[in-house]
Structure formats: C-alpha cells, structure tokens
PDB file of N, CA and C in Angstrom:
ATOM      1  N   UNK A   1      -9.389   2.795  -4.961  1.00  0.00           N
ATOM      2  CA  UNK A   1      -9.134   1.827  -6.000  1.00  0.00           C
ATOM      3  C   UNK A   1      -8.361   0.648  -5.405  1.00  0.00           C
ATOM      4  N   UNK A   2      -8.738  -0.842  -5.942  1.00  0.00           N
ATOM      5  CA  UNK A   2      -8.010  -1.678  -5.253  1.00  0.00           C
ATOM      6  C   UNK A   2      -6.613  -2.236  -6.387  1.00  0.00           C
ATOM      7  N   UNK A   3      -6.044  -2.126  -5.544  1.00  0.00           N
ATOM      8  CA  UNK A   3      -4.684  -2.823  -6.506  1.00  0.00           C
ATOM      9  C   UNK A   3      -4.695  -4.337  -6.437  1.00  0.00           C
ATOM     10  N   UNK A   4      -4.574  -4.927  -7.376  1.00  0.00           N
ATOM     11  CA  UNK A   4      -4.152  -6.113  -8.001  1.00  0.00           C
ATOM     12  C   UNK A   4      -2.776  -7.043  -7.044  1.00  0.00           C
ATOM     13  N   UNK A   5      -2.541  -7.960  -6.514  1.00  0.00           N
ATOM     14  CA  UNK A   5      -1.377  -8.720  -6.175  1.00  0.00           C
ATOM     15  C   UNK A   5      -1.180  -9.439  -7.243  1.00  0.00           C
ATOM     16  N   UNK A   6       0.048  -9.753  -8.032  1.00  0.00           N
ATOM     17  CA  UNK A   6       0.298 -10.454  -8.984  1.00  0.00           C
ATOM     18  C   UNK A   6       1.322 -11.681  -8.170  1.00  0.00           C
ATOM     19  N   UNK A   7       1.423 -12.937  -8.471  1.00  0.00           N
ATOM     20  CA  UNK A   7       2.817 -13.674  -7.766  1.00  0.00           C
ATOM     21  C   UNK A   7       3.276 -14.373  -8.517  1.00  0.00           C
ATOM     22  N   UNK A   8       4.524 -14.581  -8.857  1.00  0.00           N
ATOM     23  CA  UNK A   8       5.835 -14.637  -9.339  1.00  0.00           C
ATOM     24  C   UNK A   8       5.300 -16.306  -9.734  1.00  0.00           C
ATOM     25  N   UNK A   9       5.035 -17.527  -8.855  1.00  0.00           N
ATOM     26  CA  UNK A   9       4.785 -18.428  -9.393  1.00  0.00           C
ATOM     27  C   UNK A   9       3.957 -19.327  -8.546  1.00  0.00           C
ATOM     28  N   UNK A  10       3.699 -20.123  -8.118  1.00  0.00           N
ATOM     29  CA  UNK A  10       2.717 -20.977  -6.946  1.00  0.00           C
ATOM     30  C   UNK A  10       2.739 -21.486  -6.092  1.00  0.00           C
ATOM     31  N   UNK A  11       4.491 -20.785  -5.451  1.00  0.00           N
ATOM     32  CA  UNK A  11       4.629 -20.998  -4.221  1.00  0.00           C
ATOM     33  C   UNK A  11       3.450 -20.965  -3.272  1.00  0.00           C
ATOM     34  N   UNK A  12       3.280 -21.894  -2.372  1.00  0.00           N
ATOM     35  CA  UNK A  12       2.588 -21.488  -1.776  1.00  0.00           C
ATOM     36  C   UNK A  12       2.687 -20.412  -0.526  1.00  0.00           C
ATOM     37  N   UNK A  13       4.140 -20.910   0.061  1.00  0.00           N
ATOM     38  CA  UNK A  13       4.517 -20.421   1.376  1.00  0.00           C
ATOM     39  C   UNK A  13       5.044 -18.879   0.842  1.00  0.00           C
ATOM     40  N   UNK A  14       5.738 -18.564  -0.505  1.00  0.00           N
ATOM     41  CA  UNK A  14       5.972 -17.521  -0.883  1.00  0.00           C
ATOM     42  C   UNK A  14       4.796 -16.389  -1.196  1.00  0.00           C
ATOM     43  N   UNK A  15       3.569 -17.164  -1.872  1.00  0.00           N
ATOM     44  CA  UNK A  15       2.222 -16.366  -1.573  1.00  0.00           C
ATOM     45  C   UNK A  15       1.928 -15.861  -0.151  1.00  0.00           C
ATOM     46  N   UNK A  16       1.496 -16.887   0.715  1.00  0.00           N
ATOM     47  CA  UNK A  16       1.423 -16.395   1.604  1.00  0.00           C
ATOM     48  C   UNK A  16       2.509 -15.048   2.636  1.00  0.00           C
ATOM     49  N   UNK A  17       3.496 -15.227   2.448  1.00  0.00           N
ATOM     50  CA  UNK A  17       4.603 -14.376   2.694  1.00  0.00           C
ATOM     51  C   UNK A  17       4.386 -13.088   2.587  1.00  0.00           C
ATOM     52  N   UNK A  18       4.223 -12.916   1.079  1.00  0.00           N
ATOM     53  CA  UNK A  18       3.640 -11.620  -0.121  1.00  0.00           C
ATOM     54  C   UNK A  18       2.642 -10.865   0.249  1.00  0.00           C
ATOM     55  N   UNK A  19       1.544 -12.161   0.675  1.00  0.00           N
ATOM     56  CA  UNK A  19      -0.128 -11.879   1.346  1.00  0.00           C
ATOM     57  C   UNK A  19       0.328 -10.699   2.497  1.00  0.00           C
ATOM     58  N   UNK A  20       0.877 -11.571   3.599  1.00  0.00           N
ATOM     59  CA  UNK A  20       1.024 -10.904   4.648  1.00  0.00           C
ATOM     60  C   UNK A  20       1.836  -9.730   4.974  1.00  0.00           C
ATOM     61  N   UNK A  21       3.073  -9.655   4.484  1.00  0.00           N
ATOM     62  CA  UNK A  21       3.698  -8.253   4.145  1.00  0.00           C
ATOM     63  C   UNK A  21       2.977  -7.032   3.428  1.00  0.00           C
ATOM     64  N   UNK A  22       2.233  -7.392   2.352  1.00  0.00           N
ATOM     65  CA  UNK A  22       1.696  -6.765   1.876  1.00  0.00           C
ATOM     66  C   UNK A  22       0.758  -6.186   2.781  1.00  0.00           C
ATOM     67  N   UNK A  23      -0.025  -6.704   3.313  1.00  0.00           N
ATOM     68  CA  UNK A  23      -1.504  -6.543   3.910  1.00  0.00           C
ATOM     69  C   UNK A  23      -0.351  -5.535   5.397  1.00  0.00           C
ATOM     70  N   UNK A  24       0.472  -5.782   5.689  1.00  0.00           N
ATOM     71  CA  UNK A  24       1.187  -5.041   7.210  1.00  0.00           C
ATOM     72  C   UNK A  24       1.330  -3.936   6.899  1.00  0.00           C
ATOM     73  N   UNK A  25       2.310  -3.680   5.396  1.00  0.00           N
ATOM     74  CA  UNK A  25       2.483  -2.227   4.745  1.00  0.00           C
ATOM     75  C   UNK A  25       1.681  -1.823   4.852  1.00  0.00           C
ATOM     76  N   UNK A  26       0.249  -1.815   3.734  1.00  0.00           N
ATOM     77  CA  UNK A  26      -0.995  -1.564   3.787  1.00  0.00           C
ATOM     78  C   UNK A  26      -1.311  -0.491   5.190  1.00  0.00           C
ATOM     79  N   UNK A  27      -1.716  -1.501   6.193  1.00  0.00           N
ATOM     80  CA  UNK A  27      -2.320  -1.441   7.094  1.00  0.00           C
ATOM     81  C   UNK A  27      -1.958  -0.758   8.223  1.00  0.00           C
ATOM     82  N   UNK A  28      -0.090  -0.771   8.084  1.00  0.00           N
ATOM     83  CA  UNK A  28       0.807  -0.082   9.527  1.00  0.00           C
ATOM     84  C   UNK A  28       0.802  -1.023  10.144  1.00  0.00           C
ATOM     85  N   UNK A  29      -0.461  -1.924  10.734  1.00  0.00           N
ATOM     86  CA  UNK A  29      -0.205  -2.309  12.441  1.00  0.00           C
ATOM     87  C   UNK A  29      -0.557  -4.039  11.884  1.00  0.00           C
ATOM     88  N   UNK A  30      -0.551  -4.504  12.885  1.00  0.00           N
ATOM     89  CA  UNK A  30      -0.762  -6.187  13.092  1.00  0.00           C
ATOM     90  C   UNK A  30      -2.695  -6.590  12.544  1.00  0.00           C
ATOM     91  N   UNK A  31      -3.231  -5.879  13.734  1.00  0.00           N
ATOM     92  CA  UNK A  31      -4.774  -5.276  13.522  1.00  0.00           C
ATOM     93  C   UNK A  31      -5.138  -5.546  12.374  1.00  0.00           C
ATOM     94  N   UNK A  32      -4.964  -4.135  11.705  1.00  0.00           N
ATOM     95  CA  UNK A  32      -5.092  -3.801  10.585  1.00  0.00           C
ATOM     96  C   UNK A  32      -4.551  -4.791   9.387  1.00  0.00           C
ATOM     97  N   UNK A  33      -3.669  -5.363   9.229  1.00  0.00           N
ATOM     98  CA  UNK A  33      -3.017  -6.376   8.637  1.00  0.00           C
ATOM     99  C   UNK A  33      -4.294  -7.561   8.741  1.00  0.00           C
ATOM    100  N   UNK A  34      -4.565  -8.089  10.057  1.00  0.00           N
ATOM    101  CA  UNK A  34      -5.235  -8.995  10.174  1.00  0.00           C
ATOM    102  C   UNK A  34      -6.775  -8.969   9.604  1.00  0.00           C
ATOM    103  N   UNK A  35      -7.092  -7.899   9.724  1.00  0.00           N
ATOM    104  CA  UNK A  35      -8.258  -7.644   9.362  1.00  0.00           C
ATOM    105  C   UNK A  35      -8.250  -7.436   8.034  1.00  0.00           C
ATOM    106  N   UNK A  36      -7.557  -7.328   6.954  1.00  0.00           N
ATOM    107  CA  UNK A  36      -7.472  -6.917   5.388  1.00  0.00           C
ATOM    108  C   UNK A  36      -7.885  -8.441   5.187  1.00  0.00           C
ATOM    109  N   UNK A  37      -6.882  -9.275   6.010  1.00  0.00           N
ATOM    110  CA  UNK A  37      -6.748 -10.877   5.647  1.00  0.00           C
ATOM    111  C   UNK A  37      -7.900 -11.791   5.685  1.00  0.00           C
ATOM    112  N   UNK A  38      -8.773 -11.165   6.882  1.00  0.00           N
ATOM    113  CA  UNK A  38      -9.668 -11.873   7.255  1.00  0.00           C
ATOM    114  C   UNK A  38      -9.554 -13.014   8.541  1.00  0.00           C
ATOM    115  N   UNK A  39      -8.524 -12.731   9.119  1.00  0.00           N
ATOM    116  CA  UNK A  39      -8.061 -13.350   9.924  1.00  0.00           C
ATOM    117  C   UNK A  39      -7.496 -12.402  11.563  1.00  0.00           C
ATOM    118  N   UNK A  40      -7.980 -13.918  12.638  1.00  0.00           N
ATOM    119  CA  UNK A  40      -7.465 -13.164  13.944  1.00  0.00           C
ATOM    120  C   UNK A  40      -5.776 -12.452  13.873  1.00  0.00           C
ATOM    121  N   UNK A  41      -6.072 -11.218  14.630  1.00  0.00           N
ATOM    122  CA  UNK A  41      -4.743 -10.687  15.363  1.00  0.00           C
ATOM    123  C   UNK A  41      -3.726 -11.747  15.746  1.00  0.00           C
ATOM    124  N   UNK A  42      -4.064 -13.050  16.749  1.00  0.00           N
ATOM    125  CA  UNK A  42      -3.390 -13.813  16.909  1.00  0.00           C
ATOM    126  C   UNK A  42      -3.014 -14.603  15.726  1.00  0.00           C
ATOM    127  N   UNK A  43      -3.820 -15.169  15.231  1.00  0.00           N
ATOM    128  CA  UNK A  43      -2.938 -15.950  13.855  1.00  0.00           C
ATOM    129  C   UNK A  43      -2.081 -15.081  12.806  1.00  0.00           C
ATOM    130  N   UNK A  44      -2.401 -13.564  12.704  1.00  0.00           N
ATOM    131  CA  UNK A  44      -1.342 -12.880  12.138  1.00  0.00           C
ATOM    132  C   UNK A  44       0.064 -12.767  12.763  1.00  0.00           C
ATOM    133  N   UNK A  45      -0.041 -12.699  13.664  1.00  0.00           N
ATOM    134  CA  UNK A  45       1.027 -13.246  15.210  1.00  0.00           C
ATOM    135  C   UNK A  45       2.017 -14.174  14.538  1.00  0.00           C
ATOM    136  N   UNK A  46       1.003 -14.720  14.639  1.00  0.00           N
ATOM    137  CA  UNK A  46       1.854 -16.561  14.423  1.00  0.00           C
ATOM    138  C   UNK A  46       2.746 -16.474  12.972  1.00  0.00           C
ATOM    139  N   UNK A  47       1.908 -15.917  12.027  1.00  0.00           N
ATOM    140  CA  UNK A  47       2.264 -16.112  10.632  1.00  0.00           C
ATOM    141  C   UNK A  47       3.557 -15.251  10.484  1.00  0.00           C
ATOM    142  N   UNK A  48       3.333 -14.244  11.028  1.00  0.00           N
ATOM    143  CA  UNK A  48       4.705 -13.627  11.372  1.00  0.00           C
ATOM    144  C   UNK A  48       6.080 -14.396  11.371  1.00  0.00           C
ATOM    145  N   UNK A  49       5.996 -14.743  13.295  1.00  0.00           N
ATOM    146  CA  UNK A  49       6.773 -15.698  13.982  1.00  0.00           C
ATOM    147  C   UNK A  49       6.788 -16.822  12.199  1.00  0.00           C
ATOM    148  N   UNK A  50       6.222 -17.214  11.938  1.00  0.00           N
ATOM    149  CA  UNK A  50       6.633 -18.727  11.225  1.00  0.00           C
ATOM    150  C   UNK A  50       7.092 -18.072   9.833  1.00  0.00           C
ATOM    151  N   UNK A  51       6.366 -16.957   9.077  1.00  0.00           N
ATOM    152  CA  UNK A  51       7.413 -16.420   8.106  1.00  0.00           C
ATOM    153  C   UNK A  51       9.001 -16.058   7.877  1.00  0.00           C
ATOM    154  N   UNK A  52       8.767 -15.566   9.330  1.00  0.00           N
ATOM    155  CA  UNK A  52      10.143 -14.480   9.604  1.00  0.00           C
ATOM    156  C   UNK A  52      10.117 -13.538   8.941  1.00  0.00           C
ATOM    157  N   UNK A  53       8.722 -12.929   9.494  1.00  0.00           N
ATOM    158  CA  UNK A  53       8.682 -11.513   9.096  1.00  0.00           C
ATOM    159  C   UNK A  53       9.183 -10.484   9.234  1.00  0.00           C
ATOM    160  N   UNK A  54      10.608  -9.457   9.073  1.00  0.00           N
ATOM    161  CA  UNK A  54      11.044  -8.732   9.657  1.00  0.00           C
ATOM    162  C   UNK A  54       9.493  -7.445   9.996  1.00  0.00           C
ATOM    163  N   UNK A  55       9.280  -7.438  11.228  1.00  0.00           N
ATOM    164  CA  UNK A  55       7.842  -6.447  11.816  1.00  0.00           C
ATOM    165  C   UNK A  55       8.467  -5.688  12.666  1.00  0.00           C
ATOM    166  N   UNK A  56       8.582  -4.650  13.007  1.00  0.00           N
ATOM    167  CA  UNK A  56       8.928  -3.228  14.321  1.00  0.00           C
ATOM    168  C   UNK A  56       8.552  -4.311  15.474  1.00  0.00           C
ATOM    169  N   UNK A  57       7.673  -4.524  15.648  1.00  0.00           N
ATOM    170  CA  UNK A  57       6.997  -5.197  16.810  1.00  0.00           C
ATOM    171  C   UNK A  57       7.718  -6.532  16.650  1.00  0.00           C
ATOM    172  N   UNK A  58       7.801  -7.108  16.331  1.00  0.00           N
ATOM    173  CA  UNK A  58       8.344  -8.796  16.384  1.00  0.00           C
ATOM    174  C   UNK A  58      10.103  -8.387  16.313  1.00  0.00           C
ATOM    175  N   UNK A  59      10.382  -7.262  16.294  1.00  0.00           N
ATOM    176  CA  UNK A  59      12.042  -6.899  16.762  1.00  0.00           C
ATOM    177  C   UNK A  59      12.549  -6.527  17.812  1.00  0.00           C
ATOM    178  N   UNK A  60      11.209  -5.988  18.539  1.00  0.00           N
ATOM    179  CA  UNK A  60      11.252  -5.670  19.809  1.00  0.00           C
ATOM    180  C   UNK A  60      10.864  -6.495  20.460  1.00  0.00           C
ATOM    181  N   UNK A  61      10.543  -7.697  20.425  1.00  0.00           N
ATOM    182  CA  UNK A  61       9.568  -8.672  21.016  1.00  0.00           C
ATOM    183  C   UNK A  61      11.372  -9.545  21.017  1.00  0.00           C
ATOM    184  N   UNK A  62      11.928  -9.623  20.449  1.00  0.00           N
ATOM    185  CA  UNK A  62      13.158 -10.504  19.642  1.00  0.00           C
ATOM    186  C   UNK A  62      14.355  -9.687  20.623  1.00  0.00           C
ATOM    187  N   UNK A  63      14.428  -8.575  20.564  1.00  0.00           N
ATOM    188  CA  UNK A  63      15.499  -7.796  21.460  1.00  0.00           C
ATOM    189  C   UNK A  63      15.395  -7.890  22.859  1.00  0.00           C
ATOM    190  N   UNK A  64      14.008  -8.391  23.670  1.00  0.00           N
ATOM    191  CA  UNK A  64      13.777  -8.140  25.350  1.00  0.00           C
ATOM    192  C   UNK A  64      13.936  -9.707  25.178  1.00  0.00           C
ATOM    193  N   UNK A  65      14.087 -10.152  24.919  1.00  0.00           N
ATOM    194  CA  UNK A  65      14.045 -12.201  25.088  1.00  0.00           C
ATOM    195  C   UNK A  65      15.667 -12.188  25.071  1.00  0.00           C
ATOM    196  N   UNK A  66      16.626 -11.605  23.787  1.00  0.00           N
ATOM    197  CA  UNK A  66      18.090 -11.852  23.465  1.00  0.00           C
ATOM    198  C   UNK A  66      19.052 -10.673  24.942  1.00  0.00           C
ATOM    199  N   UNK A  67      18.101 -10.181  25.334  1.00  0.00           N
ATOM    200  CA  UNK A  67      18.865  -9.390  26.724  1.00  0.00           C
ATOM    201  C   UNK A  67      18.653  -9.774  27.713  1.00  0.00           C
ATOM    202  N   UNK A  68      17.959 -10.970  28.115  1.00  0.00           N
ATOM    203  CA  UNK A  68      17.359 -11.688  29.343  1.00  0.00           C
ATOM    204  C   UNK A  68      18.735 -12.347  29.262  1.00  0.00           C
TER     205      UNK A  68
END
C-alpha cells in the first residue's frame, strides 16, 4: 500500500527536505532513496550536502574531513 505525503504548506525547500528524508527512511540507503525519487545517486548526494541532512553516511563523511 502506498502512503500519502501530506506538507504543512508550499515551502518549497521544506518539501523538498520532507521528499528526501522521507524517501532515505523508506529506503535505508542513498540508492534506494534515489531511486524512489527518480533521481541519480549523485544528485541525492548533493541534496543531502545542501539540505543538511543529518545521514549515517554524510556523518562519517563530516568526521574524516574535521580529524584531518
């Protein structure tokens, strides 16, 4: 069964936000995320990085850069 996204109002950048968290839960991985979206692995990447998505992976990516 597919569930419904409802959003709060017409943000846009807040939709998108919603989109993409949602679709990561969903999915577990980046991949999988990207592919719900319809969109490359790399631009889920990005959307990340430019959300400030808290992601497992984009914390560890964030922790080997802040110990250099």
């Amino acid at each position: 069964m597919q569930q419904q996204l409802v959003l709060e109002d017409f943000n846009l950048g807040a939709a998108e936000r919603r989109l993409c968290t949602t679709a990561l839960e969903r999915a577990g991985n980046i991949v999988g995320a990207a592919k719900l979206l319809g969109i490359t692995r790399h631009a889920m990447k990005r959307r990340i990085i430019k959300l400030g998505i808290d992601w497992p992976r984009a914390r560890l990516v964030g922790s080997t850069s802040a110990s250099s």
